[in-house]
Protein backbone atom coordinates (compact mmCIF):
# COMPACT_ATOMS: atom_id res chain seq x y z
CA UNK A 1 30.63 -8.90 -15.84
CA UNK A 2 27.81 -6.80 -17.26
CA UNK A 3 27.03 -3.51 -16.08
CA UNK A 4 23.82 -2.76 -13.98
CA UNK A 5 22.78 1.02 -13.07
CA UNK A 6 21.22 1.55 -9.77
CA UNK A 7 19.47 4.77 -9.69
CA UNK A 8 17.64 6.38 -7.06
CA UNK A 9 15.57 10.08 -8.16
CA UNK A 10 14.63 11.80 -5.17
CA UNK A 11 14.26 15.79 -4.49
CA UNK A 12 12.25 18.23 -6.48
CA UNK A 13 12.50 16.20 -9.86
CA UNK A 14 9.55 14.11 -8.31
CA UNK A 15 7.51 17.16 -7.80
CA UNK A 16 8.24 18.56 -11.05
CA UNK A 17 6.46 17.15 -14.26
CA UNK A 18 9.00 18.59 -16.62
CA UNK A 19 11.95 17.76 -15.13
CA UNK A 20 10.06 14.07 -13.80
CA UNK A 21 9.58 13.24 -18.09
CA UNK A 22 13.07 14.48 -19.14
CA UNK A 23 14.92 12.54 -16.51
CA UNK A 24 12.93 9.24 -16.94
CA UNK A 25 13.19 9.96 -21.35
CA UNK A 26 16.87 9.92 -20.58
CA UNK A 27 16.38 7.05 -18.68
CA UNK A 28 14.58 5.36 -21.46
CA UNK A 29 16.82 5.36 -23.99
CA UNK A 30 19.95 4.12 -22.09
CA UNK A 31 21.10 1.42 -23.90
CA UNK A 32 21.98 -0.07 -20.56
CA UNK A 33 19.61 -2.24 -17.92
CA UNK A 34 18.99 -0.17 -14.99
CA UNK A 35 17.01 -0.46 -11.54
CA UNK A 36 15.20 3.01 -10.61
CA UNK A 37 14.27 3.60 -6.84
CA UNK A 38 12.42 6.54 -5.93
CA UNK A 39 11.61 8.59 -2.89
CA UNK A 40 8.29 10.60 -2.54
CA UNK A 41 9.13 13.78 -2.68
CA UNK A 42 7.05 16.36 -1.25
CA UNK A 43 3.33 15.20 -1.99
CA UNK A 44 3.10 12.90 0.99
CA UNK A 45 4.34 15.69 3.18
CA UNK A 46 1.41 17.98 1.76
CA UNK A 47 -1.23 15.43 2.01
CA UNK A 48 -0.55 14.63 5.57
CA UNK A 49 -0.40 18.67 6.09
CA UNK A 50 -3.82 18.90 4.60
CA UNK A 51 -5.19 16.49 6.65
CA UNK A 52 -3.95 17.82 9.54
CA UNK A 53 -1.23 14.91 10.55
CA UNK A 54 1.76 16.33 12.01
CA UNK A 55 4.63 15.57 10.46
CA UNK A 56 8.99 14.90 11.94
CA UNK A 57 11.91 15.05 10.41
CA UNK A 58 14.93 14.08 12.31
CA UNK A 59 18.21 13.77 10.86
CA UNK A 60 16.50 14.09 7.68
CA UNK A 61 14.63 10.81 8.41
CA UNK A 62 11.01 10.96 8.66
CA UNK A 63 9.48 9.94 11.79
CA UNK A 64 6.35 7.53 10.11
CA UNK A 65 3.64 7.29 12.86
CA UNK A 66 0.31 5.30 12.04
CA UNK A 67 -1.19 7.98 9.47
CA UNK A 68 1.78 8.88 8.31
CA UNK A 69 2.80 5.32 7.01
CA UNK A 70 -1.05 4.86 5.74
CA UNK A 71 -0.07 8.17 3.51
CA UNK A 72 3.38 7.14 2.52
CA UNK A 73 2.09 3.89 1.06
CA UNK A 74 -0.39 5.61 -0.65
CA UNK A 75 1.50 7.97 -2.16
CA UNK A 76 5.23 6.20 -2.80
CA UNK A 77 3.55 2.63 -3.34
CA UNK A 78 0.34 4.04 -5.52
CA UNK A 79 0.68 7.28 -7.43
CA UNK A 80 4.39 8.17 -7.95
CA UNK A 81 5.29 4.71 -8.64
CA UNK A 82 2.82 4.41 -11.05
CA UNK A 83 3.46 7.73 -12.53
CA UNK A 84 6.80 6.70 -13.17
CA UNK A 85 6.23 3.55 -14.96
CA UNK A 86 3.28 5.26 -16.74
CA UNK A 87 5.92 7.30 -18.24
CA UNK A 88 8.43 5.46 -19.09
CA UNK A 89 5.94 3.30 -21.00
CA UNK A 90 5.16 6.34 -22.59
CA UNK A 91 8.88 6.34 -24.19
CA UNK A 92 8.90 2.32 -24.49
CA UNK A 93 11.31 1.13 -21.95
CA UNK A 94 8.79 -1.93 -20.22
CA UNK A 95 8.78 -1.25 -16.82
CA UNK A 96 6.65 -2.54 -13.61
CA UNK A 97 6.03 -0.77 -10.71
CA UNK A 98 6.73 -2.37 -6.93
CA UNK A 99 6.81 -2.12 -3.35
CA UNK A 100 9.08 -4.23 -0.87
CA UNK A 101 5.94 -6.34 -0.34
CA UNK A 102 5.77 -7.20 -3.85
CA UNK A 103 7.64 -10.73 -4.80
CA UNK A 104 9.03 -10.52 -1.12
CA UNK A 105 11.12 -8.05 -2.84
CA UNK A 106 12.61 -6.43 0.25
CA UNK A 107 12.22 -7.41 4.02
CA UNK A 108 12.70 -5.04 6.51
CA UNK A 109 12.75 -5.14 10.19
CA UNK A 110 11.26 -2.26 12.45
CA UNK A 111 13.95 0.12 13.61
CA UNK A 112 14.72 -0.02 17.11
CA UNK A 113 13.00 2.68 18.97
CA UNK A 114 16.19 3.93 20.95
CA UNK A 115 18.00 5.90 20.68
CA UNK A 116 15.14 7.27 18.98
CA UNK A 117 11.59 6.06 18.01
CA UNK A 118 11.14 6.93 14.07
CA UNK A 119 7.73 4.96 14.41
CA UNK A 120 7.22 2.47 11.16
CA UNK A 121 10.25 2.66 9.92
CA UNK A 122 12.10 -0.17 8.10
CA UNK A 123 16.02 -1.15 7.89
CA UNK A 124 16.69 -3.65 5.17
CA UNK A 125 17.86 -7.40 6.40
CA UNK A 126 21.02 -8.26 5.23
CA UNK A 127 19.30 -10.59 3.19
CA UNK A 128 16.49 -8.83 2.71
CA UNK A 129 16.17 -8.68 -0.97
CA UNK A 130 14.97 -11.26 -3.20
CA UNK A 131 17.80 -10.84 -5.74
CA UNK A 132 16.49 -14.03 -7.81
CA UNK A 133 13.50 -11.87 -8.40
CA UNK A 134 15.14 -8.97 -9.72
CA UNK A 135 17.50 -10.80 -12.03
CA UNK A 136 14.17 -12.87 -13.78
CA UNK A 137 12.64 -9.10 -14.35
CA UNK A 138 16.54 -7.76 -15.99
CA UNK A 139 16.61 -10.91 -18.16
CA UNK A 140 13.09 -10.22 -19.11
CA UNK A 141 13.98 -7.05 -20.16
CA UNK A 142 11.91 -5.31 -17.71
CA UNK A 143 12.73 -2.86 -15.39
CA UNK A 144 12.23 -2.52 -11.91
CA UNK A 145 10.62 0.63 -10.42
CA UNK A 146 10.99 0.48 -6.84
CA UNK A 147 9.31 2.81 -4.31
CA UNK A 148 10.09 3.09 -0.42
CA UNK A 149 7.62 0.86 1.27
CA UNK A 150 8.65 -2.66 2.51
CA UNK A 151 7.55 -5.30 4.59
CA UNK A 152 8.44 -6.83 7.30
CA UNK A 153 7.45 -10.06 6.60
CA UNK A 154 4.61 -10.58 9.80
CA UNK A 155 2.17 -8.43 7.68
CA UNK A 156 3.37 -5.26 8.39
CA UNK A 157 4.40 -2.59 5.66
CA UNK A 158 7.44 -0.19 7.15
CA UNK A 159 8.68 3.31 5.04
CA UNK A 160 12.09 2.86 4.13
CA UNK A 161 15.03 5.44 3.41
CA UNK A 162 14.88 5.16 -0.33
CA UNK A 163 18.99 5.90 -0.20
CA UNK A 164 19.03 2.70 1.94
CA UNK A 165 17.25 0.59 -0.49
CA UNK A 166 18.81 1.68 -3.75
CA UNK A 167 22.34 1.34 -1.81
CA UNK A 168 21.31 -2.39 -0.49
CA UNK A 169 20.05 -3.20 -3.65
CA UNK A 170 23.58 -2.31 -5.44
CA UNK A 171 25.36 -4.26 -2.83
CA UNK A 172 23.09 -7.13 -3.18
CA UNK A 173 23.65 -7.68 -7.13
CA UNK A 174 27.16 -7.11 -7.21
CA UNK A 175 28.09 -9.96 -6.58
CA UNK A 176 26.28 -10.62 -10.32
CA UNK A 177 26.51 -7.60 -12.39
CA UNK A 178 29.39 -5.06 -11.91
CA UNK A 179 26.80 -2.21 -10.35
CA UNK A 180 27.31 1.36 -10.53
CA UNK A 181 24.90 3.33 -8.26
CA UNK A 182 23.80 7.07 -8.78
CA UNK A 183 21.88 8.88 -6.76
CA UNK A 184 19.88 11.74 -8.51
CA UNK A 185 18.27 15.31 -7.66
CA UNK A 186 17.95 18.71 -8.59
CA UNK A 187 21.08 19.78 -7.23
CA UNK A 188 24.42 19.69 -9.01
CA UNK A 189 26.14 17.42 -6.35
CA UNK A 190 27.55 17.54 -3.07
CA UNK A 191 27.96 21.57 -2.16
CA UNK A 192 30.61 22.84 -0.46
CA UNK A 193 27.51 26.10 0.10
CA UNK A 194 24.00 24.58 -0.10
CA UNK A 195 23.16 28.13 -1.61
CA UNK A 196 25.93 28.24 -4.50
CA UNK A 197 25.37 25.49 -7.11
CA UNK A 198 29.08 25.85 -8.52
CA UNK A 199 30.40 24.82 -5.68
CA UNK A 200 30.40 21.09 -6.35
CA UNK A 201 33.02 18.78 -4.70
CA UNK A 202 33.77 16.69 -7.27
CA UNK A 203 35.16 14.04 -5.35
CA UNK A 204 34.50 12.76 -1.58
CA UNK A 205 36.42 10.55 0.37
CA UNK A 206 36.12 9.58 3.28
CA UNK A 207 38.42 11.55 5.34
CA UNK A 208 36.78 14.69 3.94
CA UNK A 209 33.46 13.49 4.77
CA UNK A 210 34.76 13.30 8.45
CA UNK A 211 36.22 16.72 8.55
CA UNK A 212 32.77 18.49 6.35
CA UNK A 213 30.56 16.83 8.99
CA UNK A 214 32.22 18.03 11.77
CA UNK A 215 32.60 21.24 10.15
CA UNK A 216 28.35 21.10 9.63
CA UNK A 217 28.92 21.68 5.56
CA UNK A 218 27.72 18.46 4.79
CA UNK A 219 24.18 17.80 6.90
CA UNK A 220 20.62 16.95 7.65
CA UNK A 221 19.28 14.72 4.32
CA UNK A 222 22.64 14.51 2.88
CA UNK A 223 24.61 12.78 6.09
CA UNK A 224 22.20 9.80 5.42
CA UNK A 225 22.87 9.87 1.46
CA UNK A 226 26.80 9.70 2.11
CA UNK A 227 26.59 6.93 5.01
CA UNK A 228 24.71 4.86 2.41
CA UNK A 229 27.76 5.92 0.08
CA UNK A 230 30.72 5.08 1.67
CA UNK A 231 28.95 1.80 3.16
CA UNK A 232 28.50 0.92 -0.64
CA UNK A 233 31.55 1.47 -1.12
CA UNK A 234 32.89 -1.17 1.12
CA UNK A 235 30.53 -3.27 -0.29
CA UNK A 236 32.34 -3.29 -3.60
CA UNK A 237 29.93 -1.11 -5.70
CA UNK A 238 32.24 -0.41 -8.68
CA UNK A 239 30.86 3.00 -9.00
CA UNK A 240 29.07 6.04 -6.98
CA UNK A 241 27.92 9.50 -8.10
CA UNK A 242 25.55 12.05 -6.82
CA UNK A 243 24.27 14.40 -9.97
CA UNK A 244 21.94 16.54 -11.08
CA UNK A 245 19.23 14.49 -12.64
CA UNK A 246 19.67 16.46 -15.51
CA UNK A 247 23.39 14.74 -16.08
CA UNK A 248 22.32 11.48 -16.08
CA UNK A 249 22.94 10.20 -19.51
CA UNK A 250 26.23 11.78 -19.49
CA UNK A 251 27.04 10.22 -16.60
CA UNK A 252 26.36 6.65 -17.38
CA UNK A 253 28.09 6.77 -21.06
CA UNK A 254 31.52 8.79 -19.02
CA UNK A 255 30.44 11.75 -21.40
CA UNK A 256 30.58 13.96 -17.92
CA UNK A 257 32.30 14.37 -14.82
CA UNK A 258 29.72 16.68 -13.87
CA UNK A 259 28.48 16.40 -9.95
CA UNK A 260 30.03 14.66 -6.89
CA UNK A 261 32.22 10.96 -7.29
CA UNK A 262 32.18 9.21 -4.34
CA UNK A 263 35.78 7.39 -3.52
């Protein structure tokens, strides 16, 4: 069965032009196919504070009201995703840039508004992703860039945890491809101390998830990350690491063990 990388990039590498062209050169010159999701980092979040729309986190989720989602498609769906494929046509690895409305690529459905109300907020179908699609584009030998904006299929776009989507996406095509899914940022892994970058759990099960949750060492944006984990896991995703973006290449050629395996 031949090997397929899901990667998400998410964090501070998206803010950072440096780090943003040394990640996606690495990425470049993988000699393996690959499917990169991204989040937005912090450029929506400053747009909708300069235009005065109040913004919610909960549970590191963002609440998406009206304005919100208008900015969110802007920015995930128009410049970062178009950054990112401007670049890595820069280092000639063919890529094409594309939302969840795209192709029908991924249909969502509106989260339910209790317990809470996160406003226009999208949770992939189980059969929400057109896998045909993305199997045409690998054989092509183009790759997918995929931002965080979906559809719901009744005309309305919905922002989407990015985590969700690159974890759905593994699931989806392993049935096809033995997938491997690696979720990247400017941290060094799962901490043990948020503030101490050596302290890196190298590898999380699920029974020490349980206990570090309870314990409040592992919290707000990562407890999403790791549900999206372990649920992967279940799905039969051969493989699941959360690195410093930095690592990647080592990573995907088993040159380093560096950051957090998920097991």
């Amino acid at each position: 069965m031949k090997k397929l990388n899901i990667i998400k990039i998410g964090g501070n590498i998206i803010d950072d032009e440096l780090q943003l062209e040394e990640f996606l050169y690495a990425l470049a010159t993988l000699n393996e196919p690959f499917i990169l999701v991204h989040g937005g980092g912090k450029l929506a979040t400053d747009l909708a504070t300069d235009l005065n729309i109040p913004q919610e986190m909960i549970d590191g989720r963002r609440v998406t009201n009206a304005q919100t989602l208008k900015i969110a498609t802007m920015v995930y769906a128009g410049y970062i995703n178009k950054n990112i494929v401007a670049l890595l046509q820069k280092h000639k690895r063919n890529s094409i840039g594309l939302s969840g409305a795209d192709a029908n690529l991924i249909q969502t459905t509106k989260r339910n508004p209790e317990p809470i109300d996160f406003g226009f907020v999208g949770d992939v179908k189980p059969d929400g992703i057109n896998i045909a699609f993305l199997k045409q584009l690998l054989q092509l030998g183009i790759t997918p860039v995929i931002s965080a904006i979906t559809h719901d299929g009744n005309g309305q776009l919905l922002n989407t945890n990015a985590d969700s989507i690159a974890n759905t996406i593994a699931v989806s095509l392993s049935r096809t491809f033995d997938t491997q899914l690696i979720y990247c940022f400017e941290k060094n892994g799962v901490l043990y101390h948020p503030e101490d970058e050596n302290s890196v759990i190298p590898v999380l099960d699920w029974n020490m998830f349980q206990t570090l949750k309870s314990e409040g060492v592992i919290s707000k944006g990562m407890l999403p990350k790791l549900e999206n984990c372990f649920q992967a896991l279940e799905q039969k995703v051969g493989k699941i690491g959360i690195i410093n973006a930095k690592n990647i290449s080592g990573f995907i050629n088993n040159k380093t063990h560096e950051g957090t395996s998920i097991q």
